[in-house]
Protein backbone atom coordinates (compact mmCIF):
# COMPACT_ATOMS: atom_id res chain seq x y z
CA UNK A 1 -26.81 -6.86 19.59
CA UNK A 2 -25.74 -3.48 20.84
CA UNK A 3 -28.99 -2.97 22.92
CA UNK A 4 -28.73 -6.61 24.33
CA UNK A 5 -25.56 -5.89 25.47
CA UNK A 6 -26.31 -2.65 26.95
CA UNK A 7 -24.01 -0.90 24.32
CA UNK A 8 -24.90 3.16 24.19
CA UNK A 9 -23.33 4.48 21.54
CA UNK A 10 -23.13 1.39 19.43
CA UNK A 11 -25.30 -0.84 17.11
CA UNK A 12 -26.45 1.87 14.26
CA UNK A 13 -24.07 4.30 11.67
CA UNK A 14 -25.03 7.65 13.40
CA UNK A 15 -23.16 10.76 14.38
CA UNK A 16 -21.49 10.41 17.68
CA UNK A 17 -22.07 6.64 17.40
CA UNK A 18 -18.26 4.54 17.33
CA UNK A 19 -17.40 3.78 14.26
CA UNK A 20 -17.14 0.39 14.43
CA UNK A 21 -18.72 -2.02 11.29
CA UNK A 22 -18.51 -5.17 9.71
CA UNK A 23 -18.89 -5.53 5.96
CA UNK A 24 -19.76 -9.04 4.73
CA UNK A 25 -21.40 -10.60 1.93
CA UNK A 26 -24.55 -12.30 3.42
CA UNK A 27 -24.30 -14.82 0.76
CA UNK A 28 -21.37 -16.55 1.53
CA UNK A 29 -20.77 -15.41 5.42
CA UNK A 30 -20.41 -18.65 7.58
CA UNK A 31 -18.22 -19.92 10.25
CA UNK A 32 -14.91 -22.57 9.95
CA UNK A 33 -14.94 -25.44 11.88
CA UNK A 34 -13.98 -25.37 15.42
CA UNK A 35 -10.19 -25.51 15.89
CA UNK A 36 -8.77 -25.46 19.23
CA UNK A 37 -5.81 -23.24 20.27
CA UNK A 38 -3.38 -23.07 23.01
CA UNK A 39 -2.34 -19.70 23.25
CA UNK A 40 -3.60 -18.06 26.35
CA UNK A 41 -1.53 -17.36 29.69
CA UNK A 42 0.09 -20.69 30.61
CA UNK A 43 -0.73 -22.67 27.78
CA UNK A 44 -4.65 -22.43 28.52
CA UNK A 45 -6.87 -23.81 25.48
CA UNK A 46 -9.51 -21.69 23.30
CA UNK A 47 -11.69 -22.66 20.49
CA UNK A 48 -12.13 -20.57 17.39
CA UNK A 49 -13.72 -20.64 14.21
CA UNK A 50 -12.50 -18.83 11.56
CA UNK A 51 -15.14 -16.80 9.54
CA UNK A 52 -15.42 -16.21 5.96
CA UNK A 53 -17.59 -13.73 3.54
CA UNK A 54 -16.01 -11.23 5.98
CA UNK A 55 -14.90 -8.29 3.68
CA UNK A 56 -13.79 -5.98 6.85
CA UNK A 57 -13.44 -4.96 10.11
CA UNK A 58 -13.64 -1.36 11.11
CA UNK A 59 -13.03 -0.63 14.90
CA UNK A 60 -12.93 3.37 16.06
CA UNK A 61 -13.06 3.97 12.42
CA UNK A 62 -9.60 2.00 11.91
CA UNK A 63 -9.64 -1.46 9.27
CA UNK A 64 -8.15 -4.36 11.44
CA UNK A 65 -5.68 -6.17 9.79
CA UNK A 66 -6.60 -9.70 7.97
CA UNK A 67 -6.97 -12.14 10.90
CA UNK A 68 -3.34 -13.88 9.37
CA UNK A 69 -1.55 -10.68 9.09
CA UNK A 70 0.77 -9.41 11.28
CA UNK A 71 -0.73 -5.98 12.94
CA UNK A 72 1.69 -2.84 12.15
CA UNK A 73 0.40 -0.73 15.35
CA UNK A 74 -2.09 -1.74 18.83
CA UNK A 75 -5.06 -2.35 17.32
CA UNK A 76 -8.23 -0.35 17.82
CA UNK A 77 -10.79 -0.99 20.30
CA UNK A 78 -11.20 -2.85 23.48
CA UNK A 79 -12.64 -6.16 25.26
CA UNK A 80 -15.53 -5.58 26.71
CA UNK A 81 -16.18 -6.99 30.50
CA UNK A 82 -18.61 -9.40 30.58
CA UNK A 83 -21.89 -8.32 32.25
CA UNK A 84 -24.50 -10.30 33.93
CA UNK A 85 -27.50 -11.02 32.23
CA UNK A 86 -30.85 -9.39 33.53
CA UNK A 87 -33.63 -11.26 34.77
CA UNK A 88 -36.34 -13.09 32.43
């Protein structure tokens, strides 16, 4: 996904790489059903779907907290701009 994405020093556990990783258990990973929220700017609607088989998050080399916990400090990382896709 990296690649796709145009993501340089992302995608593979490598010196000078960010250390960012997910550690699941390919057995039971899956998505939640889709739940809608209203917690954007102005009340503006979301969906989600909460995932599970997901051991851990590491962003920048940090562990997020548990989606349900409250974080103790700003969390690692940053959203990415979207970026157009590239021509078939």
């Amino acid at each position: 996904p990296a690649d796709v994405f145009g993501l340089k020093d992302r995608g593979r556990i490598a010196v000078g790489n960010a250390a960012d990783l997910v550690v699941l258990d390919p057995r039971t990973v899956a998505s939640g059903p889709l739940e809608r929220r209203y917690d954007l700017p102005e009340g503006e609607e979301r969906l989600i779907a909460k995932a599970t088989g997901i051991d851990a998050v590491i962003v920048n080399g940090r562990q997020l907290p548990a989606p349900d916990a409250p974080a103790a400090e700003p969390l690692a990382g940053r959203v990415l701009p979207m970026r157009e896709a590239e021509p078939a």
